[in-house]
Protein backbone atom coordinates (compact mmCIF):
# COMPACT_ATOMS: atom_id res chain seq x y z
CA UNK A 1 19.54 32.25 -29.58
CA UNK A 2 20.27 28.44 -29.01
CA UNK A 3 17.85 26.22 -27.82
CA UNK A 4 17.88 25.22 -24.53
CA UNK A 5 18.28 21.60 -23.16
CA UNK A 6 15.75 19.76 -21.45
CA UNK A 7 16.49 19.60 -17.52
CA UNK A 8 17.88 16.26 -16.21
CA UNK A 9 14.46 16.03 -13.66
CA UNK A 10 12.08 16.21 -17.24
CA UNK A 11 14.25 13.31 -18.48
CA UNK A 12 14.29 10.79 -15.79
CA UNK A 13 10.71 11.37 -15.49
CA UNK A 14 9.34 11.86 -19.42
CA UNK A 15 5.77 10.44 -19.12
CA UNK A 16 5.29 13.30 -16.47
CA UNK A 17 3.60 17.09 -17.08
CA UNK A 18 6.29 19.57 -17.96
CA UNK A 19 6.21 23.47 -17.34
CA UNK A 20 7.01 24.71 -21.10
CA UNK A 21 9.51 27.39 -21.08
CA UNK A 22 7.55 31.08 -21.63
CA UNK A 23 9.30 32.57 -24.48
CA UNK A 24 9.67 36.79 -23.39
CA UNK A 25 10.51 39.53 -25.34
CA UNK A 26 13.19 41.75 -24.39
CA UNK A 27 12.17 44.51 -23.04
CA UNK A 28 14.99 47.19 -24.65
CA UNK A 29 14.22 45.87 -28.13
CA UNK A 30 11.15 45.93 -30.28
CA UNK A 31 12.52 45.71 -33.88
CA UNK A 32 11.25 42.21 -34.18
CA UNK A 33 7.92 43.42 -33.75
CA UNK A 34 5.29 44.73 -36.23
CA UNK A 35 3.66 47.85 -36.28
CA UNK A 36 0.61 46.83 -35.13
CA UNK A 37 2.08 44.83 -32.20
CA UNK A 38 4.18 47.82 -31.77
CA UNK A 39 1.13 50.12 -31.17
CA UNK A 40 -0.52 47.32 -28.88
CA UNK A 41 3.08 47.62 -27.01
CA UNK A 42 2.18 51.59 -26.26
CA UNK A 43 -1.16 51.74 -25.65
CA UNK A 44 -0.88 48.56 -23.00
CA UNK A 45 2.52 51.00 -21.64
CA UNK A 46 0.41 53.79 -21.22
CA UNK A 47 -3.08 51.92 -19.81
CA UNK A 48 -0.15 50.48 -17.23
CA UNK A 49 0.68 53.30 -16.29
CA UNK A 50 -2.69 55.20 -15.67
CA UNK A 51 -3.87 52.33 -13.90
CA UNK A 52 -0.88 52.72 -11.45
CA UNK A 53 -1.66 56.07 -10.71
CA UNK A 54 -5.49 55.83 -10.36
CA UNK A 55 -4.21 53.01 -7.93
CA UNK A 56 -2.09 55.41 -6.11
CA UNK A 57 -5.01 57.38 -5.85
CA UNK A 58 -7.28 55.37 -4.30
CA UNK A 59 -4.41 53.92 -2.01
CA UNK A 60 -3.97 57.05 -0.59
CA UNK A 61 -8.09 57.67 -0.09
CA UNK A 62 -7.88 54.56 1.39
CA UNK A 63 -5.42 55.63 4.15
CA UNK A 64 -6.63 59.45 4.65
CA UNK A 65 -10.22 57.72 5.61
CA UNK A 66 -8.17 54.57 7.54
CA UNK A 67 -6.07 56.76 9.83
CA UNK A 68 -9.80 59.12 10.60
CA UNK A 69 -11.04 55.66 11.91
CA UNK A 70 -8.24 54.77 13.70
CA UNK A 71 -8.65 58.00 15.35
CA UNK A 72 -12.46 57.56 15.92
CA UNK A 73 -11.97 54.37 17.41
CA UNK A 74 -9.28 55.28 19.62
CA UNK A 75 -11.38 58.07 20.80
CA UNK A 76 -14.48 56.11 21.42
CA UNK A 77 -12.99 53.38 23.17
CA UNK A 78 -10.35 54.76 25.31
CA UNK A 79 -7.44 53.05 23.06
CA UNK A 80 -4.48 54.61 21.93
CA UNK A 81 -4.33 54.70 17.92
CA UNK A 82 -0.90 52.56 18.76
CA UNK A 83 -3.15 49.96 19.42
CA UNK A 84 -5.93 49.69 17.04
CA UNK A 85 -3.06 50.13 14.07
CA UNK A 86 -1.39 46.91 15.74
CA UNK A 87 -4.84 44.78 15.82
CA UNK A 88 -5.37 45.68 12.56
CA UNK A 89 -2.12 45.26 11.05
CA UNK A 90 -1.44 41.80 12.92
CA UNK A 91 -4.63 40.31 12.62
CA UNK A 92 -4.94 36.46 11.06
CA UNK A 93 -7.76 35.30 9.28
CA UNK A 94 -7.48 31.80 7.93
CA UNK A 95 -9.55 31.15 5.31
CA UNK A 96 -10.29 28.15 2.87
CA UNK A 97 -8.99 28.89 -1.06
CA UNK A 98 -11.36 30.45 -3.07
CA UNK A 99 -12.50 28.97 -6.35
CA UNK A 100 -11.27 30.83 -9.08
CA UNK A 101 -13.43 34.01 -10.51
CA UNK A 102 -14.93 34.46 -14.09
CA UNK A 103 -12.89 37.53 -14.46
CA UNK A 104 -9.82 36.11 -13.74
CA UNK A 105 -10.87 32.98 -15.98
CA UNK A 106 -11.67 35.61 -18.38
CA UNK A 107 -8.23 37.33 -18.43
CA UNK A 108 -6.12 33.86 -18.25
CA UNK A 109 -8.07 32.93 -21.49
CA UNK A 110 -7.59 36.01 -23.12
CA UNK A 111 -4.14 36.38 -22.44
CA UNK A 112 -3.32 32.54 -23.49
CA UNK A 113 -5.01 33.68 -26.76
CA UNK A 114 -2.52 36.55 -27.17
CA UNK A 115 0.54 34.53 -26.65
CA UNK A 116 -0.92 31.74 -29.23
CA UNK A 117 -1.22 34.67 -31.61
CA UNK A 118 2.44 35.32 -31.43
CA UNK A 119 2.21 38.36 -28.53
CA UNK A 120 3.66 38.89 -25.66
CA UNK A 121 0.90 39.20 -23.64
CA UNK A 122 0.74 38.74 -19.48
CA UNK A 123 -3.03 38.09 -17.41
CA UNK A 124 -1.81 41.76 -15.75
CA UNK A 125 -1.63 43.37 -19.15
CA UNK A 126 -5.52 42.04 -19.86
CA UNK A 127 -7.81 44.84 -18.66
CA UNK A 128 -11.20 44.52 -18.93
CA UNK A 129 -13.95 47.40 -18.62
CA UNK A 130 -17.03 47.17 -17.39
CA UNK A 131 -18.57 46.68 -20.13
CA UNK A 132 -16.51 44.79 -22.22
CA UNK A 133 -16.10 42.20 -19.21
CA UNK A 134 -20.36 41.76 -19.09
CA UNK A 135 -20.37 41.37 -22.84
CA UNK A 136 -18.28 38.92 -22.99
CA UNK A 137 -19.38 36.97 -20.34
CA UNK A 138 -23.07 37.22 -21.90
CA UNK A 139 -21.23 35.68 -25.01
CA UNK A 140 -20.20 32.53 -23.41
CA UNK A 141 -22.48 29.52 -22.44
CA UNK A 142 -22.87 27.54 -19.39
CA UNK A 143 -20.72 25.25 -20.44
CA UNK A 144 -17.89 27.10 -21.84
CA UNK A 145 -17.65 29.05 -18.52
CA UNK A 146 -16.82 25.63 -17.34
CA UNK A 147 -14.81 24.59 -19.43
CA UNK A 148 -12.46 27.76 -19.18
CA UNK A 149 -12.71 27.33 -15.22
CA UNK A 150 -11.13 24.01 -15.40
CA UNK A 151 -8.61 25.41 -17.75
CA UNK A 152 -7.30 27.63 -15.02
CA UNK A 153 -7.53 25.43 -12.68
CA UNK A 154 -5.20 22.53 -14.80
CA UNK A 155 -2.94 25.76 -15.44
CA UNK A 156 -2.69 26.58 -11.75
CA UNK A 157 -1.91 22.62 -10.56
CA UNK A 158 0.59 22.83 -13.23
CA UNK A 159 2.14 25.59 -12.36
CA UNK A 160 2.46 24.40 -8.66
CA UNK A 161 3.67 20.37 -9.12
CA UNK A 162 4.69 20.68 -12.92
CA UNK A 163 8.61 19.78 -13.88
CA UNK A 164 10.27 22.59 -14.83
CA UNK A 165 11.59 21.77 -18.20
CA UNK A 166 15.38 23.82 -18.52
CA UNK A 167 18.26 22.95 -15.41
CA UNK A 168 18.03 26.90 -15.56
CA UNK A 169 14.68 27.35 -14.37
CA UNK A 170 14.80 24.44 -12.01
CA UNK A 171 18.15 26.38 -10.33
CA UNK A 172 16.48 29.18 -10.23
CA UNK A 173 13.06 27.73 -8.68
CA UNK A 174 15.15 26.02 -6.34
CA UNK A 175 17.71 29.08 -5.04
CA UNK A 176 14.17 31.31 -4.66
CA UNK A 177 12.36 29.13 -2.35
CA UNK A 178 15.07 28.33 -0.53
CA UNK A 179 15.54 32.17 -0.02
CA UNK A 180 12.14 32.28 0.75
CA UNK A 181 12.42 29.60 3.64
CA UNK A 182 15.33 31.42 5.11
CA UNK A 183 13.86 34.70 5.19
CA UNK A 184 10.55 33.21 6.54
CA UNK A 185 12.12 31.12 9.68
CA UNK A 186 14.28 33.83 10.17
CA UNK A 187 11.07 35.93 10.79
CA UNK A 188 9.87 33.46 12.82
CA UNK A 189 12.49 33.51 15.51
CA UNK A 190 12.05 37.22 15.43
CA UNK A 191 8.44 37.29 16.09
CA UNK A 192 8.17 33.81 18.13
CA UNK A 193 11.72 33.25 19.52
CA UNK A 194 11.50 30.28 17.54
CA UNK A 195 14.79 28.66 16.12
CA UNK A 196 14.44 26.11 13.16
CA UNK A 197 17.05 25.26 10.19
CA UNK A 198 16.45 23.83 7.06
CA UNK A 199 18.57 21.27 4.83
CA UNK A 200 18.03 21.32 1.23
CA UNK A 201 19.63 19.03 -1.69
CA UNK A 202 19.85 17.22 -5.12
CA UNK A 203 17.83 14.51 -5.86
CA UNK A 204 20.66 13.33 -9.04
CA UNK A 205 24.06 14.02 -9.78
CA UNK A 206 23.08 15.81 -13.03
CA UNK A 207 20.69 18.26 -11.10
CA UNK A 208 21.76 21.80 -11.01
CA UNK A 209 20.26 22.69 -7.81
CA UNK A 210 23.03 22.70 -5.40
CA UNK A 211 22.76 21.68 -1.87
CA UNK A 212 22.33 24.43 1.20
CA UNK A 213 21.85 24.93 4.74
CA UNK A 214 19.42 27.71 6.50
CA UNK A 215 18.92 28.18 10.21
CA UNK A 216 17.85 30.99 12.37
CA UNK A 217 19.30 32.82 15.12
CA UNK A 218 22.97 30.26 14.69
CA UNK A 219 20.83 26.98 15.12
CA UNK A 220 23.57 24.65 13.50
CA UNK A 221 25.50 25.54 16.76
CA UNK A 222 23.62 22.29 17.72
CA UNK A 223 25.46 19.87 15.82
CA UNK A 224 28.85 20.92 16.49
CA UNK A 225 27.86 21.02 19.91
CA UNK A 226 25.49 18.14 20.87
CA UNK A 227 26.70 15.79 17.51
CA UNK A 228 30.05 16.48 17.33
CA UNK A 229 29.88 16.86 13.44
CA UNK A 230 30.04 20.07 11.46
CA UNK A 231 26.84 21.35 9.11
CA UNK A 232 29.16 20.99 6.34
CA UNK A 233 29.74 17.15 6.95
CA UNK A 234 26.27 16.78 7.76
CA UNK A 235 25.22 18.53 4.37
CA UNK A 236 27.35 16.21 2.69
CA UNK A 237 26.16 13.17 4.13
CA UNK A 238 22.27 14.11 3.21
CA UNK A 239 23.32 14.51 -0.22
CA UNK A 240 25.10 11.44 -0.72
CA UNK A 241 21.87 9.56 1.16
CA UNK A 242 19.00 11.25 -1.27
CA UNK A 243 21.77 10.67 -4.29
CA UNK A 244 22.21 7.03 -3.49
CA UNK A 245 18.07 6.56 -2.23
CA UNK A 246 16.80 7.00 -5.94
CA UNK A 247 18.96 4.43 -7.36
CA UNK A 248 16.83 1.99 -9.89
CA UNK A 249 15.35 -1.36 -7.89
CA UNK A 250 17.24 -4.41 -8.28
CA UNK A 251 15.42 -7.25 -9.77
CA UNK A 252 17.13 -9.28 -6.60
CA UNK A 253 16.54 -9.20 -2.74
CA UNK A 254 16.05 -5.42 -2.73
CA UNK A 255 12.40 -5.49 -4.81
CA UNK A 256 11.98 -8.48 -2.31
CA UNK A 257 12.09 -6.38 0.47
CA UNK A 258 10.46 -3.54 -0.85
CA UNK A 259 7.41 -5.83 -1.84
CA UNK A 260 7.24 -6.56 1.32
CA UNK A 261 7.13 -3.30 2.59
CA UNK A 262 4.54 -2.39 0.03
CA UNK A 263 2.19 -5.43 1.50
CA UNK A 264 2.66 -4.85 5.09
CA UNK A 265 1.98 -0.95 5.34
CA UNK A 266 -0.83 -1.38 2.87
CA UNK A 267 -2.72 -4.12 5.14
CA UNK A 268 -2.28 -2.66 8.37
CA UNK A 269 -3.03 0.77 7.24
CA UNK A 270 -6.35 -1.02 5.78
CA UNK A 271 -7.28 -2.74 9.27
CA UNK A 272 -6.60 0.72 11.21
CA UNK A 273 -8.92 2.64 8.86
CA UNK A 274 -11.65 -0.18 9.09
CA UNK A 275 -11.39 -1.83 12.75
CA UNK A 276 -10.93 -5.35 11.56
CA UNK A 277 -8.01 -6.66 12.99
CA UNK A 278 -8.20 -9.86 10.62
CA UNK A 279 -8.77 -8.57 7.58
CA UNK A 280 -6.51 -9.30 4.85
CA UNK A 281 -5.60 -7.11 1.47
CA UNK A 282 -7.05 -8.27 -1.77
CA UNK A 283 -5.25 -7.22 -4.80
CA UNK A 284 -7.16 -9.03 -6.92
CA UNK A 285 -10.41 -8.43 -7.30
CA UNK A 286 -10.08 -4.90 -4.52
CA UNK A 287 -13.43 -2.78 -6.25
CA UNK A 288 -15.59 -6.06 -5.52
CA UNK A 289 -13.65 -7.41 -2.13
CA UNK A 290 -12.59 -4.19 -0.05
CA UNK A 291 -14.17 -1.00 -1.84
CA UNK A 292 -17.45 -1.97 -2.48
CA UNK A 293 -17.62 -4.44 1.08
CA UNK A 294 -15.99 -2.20 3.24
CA UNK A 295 -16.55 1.33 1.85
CA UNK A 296 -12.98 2.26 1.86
CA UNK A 297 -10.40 3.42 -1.01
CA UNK A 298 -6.86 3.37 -0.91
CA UNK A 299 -6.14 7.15 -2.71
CA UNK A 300 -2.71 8.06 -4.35
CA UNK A 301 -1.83 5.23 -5.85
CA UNK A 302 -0.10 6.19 -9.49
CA UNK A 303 -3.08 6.19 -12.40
CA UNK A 304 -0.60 4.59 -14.94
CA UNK A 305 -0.11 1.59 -12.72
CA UNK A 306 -2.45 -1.36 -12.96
CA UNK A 307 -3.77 -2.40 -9.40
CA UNK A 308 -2.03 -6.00 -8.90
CA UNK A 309 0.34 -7.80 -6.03
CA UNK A 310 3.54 -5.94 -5.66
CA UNK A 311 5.60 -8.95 -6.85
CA UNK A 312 4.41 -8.65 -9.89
CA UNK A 313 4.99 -4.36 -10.37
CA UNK A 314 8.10 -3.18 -11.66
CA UNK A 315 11.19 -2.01 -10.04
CA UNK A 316 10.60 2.01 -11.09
CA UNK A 317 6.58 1.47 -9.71
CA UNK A 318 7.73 -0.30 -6.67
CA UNK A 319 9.97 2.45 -5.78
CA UNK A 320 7.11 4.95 -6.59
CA UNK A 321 4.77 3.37 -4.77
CA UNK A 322 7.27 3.07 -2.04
CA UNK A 323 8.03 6.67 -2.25
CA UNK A 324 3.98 7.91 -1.82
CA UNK A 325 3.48 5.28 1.58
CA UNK A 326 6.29 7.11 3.40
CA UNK A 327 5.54 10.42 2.63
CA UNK A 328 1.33 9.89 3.53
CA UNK A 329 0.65 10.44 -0.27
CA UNK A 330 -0.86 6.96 -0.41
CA UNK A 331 -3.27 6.34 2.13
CA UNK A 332 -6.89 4.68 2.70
CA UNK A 333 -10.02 7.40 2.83
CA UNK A 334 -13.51 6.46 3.68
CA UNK A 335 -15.86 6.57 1.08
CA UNK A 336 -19.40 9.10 1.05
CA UNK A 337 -22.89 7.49 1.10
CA UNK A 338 -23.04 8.88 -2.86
CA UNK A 339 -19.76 7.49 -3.27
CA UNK A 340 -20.19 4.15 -2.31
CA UNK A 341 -23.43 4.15 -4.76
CA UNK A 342 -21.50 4.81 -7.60
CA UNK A 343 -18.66 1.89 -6.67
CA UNK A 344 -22.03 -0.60 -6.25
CA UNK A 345 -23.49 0.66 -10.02
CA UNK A 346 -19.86 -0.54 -10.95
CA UNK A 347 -19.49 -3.83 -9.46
CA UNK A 348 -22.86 -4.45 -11.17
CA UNK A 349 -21.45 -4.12 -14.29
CA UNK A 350 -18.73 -5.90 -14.16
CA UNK A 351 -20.47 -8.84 -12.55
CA UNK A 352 -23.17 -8.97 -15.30
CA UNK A 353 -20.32 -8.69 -18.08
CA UNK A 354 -18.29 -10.91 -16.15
CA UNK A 355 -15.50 -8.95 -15.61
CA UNK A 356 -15.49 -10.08 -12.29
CA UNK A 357 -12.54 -12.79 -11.31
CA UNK A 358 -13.90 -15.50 -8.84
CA UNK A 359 -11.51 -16.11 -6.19
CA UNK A 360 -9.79 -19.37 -5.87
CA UNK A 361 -11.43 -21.90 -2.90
CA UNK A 362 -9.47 -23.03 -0.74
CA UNK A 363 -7.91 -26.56 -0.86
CA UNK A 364 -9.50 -27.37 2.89
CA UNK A 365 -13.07 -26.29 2.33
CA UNK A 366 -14.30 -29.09 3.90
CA UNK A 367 -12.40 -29.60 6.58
CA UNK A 368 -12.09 -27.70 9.96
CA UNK A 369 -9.91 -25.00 10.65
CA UNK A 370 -7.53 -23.76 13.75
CA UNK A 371 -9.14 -24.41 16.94
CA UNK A 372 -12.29 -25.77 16.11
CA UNK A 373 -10.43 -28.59 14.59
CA UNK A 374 -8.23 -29.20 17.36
CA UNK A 375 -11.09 -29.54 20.03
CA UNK A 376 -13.02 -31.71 17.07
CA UNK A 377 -10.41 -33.79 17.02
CA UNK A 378 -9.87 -34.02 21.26
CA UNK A 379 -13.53 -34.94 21.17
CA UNK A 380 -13.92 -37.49 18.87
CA UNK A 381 -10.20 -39.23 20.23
CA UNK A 382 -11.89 -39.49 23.56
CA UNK A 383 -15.73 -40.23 22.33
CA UNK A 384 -13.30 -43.43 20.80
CA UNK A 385 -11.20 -44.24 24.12
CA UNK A 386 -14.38 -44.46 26.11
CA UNK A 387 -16.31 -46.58 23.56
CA UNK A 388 -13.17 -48.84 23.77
CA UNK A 389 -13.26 -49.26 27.76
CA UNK A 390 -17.18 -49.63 27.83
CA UNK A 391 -16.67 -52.48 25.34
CA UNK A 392 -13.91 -53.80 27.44
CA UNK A 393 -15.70 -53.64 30.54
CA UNK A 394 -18.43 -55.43 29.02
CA UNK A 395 -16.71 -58.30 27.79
CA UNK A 396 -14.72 -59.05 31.22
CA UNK A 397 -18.02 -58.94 32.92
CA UNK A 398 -19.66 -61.24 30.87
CA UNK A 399 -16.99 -63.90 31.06
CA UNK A 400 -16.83 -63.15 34.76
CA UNK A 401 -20.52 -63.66 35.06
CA UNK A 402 -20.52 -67.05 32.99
CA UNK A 403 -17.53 -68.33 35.05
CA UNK A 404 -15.73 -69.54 31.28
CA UNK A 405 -12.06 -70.55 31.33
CA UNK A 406 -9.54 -68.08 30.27
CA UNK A 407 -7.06 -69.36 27.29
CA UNK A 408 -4.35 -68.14 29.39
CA UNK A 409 -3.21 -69.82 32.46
CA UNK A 410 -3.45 -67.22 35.55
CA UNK A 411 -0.72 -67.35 38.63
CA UNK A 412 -2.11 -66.63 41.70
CA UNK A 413 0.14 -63.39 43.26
CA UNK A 414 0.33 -65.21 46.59
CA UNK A 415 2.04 -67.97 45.66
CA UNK A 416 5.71 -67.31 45.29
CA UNK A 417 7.60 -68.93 42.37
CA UNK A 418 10.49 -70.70 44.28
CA UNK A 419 13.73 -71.96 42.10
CA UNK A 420 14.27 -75.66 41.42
CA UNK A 421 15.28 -77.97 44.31
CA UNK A 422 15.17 -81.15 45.98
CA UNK A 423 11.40 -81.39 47.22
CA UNK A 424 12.22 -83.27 50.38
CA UNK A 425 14.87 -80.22 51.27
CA UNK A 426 13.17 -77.14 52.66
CA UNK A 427 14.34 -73.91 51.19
CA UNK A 428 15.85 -71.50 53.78
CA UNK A 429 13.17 -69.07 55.30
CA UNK A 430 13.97 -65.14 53.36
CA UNK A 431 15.42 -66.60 50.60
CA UNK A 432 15.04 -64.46 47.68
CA UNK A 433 12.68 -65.80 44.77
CA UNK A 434 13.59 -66.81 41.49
CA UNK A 435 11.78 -65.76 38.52
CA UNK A 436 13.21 -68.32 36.37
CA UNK A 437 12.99 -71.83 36.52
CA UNK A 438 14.24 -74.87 34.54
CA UNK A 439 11.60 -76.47 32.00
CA UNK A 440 11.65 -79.64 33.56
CA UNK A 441 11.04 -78.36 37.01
CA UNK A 442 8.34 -75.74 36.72
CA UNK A 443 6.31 -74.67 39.81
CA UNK A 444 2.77 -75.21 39.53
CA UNK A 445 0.23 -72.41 40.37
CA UNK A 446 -1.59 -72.42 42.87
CA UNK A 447 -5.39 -73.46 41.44
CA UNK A 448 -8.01 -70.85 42.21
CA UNK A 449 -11.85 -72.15 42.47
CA UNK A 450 -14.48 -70.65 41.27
CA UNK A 451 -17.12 -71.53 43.22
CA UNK A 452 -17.16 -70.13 46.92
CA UNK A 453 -18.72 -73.92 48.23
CA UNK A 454 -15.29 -74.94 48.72
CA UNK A 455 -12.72 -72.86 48.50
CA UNK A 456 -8.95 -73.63 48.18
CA UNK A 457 -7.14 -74.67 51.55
CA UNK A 458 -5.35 -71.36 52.68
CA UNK A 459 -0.97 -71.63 52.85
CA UNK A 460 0.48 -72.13 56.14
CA UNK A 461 2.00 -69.04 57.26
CA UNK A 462 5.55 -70.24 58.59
CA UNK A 463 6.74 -69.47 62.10
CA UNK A 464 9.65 -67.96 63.03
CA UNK A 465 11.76 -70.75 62.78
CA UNK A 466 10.22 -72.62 60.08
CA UNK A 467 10.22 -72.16 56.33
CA UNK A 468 7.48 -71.71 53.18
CA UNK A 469 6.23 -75.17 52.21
CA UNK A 470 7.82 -75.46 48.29
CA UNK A 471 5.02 -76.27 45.83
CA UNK A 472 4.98 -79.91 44.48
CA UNK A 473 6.71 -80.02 40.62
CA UNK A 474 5.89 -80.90 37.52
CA UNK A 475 7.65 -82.60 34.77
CA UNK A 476 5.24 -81.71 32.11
CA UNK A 477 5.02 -78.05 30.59
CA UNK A 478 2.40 -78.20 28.54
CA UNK A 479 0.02 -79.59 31.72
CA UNK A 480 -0.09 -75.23 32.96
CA UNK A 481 -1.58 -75.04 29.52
CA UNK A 482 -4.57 -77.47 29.60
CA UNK A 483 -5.29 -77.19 33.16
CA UNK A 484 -6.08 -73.30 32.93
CA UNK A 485 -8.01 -71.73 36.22
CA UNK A 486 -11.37 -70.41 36.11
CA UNK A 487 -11.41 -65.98 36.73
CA UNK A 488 -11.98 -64.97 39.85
CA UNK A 489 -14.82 -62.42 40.15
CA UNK A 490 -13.87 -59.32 42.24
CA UNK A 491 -15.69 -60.10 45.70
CA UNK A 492 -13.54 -63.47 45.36
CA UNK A 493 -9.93 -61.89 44.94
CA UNK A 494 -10.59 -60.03 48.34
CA UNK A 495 -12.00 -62.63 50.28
CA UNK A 496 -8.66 -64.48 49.38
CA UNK A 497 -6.77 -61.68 49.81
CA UNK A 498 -7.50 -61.19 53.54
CA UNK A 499 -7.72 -64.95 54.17
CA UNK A 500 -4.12 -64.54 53.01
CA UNK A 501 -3.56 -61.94 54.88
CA UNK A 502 -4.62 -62.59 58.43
């Protein structure tokens, strides 16, 4: 008999657990056997079939004393046997899994020992007496019994998530659940009036499993109906979208994006499971910075795969990783009180062996951050601006108060500046002002005292006929210069003002 090929699923995925083909014996032919197997054959035929019928037996003693109590209680409680046979036929009872029994460990071990040994030898075909079951159980130690329990239970975790290692077996797991999930939504709608459909297909072109449809009660009326597209179209399209979804990662902007992905879901599922709106993921040193300090783990991610930023994971781990976030395989778990104990005896360690990465400071340590600096900054800018006009303040009123000259000349803003003309001819009364002047005939200011003794004759105010008196000339420039005015204090500028005025 040739040997059969590995399946395409074991060879994309060769670092993972594979199902090893059970090798059978036929059942019609025993000429490869020996003698003694030969004998073992018989007598395990023939235990078979007692067993069956002392089953059949105690079946039917079963039901002879089931059907007397359904007729007891029917009797007792007014209730037609129609009805206690339906409540105990259709009751539920949902119950946790139970851990696996020392027989049963027993017979698994047994029976992996036979097929070692060259036998074909099922757990069924393993029947253990009374006493050969206690004395064997007496035989093994405390520690063996656990050791054979966690044999059974790697077997049974294999047998449920292992690859299946021919394209034979992995058709042929694949066409009976899928007959399985028809017949079981078909139920359904027959008990519930439920309708549901199911869409199945390949995850690579080389798979053998082929893809299929399964609805209850003519459920894919929908998308003809609603849709406007045909279950076989539809069918077609899923195919082509999990065919094209497993494609290897590009080292370009598709990684990119996934990275990002990876980041985002990761730090937002962290802040949901511990309350903290602002708290960021650390990928460095995570046991030390979010374990340990926040009592939290994130479970599922893949064992072979170092804990670091996603940028720096490869393409076939980023798509993994990917994979486990969408479908709630990755995910962030609290951590028990026993738990967190162990995770603290750890991050002892590796601080005192120095294991431990610091993290990087920051390159504004010093300085304020965000708002704080901003209103910092407000503060001191107008602690500054009102230093300045204090100090300015000051100074004017001390100069004010010693009555010094001013470098600068000041004008007086009653006078008006009146253009250059022939002082014996009055100018016009309304005549507009001009603000220039020729250098050799410059008005001259009206002089301001500084002493209120004798203050400075007020200008005539013009009546309606007459005209502004024109200030007297100068020839010399450099006179408004030398001849500055003293400052007016404040109490002196309004006294002028309304002697000006009125």
């Amino acid at each position: 008999m040739p040997k059969a090929q590995p399946s395409a699923v074991s060879q994309r995925n060769p670092l993972d657990f594979v199902q090893q083909p059970r090798k059978r014996q036929s059942k019609g032919s025993t000429k490869s056997l020996s003698d003694t197997a030969k004998a073992s054959c018989a007598a395990a035929a023939e235990a078979r079939k007692q067993s069956n019928t002392a089953l059949e037996e105690e079946f039917s003693g079963i039901f002879t004393k089931r059907e007397e109590q359904i007729t007891h209680l029917s009797e007792k409680y007014n209730k037609t046997p129609k009805y206690i046979r339906q409540v105990l036929e259709n009751g539920a009872h949902y119950t946790g899994k139970c851990a696996p029994s020392l027989k049963n460990v027993i017979r698994h071990h047994l029976s992996k020992q036979a097929r070692e040994n060259g036998e074909s030898s099922n757990v069924l075909d393993v029947d253990l007496k009374g006493e050969e079951y206690e004395e064997y159980k007496d035989s093994l130690s405390k520690q063996e019994k656990a050791d054979l329990i966690a044999q059974l239970v790697e077997y049974k975790a294999l047998k449920e998530h292992g690859i299946c290692a021919i394209n034979k077996a992995v058709a042929l797991d694949a066409m009976q659940n899928t007959t399985q999930i028809s017949e079981r939504i078909s139920n359904l709608h027959v008990r519930t009036g439920v309708r549901a459909f199911s869409m199945f297909s390949r995850r690579h072109p080389d798979d053998p499993s082929m893809p299929c449809f399964v609805d209850s009660d003519n459920a894919r009326q929908f998308f003809q109906d609603i849709l406007d597209t045909s279950v076989y179209d539809l069918v077609r399209k899923y195919e082509l979208s999990c065919i094209n979804q497993d494609k290897p990662v590009k080292q370009g902007k598709e990684k990119t994006e996934l990275c990002k992905f990876i980041s985002s879901t990761v730090e937002a599922t962290l802040r949901k499971a511990t309350g903290i709106k602002t708290l960021k993921m650390v990928w460095v040193n995570y046991l030390i910075d979010i374990v340990h300090k926040y009592g939290v783990e994130l479970v599922g991610w893949p064992t072979k795969v170092t804990m670091v930023r996603p940028s720096q994971l490869r393409g076939q781990d980023v798509r993994l990783i990917v994979e486990r976030l969408r479908n709630g395989t990755m995910r962030w778990v609290g951590l028990t009180k026993a738990q967190r104990d162990e995770v603290a005896v750890e991050v002892e360690k590796l601080r005192e062996s120095g294991a431990a990465k610091p993290c990087r400071e920051r390159s504004d340590k010093d300085f304020p951050r965000g708002p704080h600096m901003k209103k910092t900054a407000a503060g001191d800018a107008d602690a500054d601006n009102s230093d300045n006009e204090s100090s300015t303040n000051d100074d004017s009123g001390d100069e004010s108060d010693k009555g010094g000259a001013s470098s600068l000349p000041i004008v007086s803003p009653f006078v008006a500046v009146q253009p250059a003309v022939n002082p014996d001819s009055p100018a016009p009364f309304g005549a507009a002002p001009s603000l220039v002047a020729p250098s050799s005939q410059i008005p001259t200011a009206s002089p301001i005292p500084t002493s209120t003794s004798s203050p400075a004759p007020t200008p005539a105010i013009p009546s309606a006929g007459g005209c502004c008196p024109a200030p007297s000339p100068i020839t010399n420039a450099t006179s408004l210069l030398t001849s500055a005015p003293a400052v007016p204090s404040a109490g002196e500028m309004l006294a002028r003002c309304l002697q000006q005025q009125y």
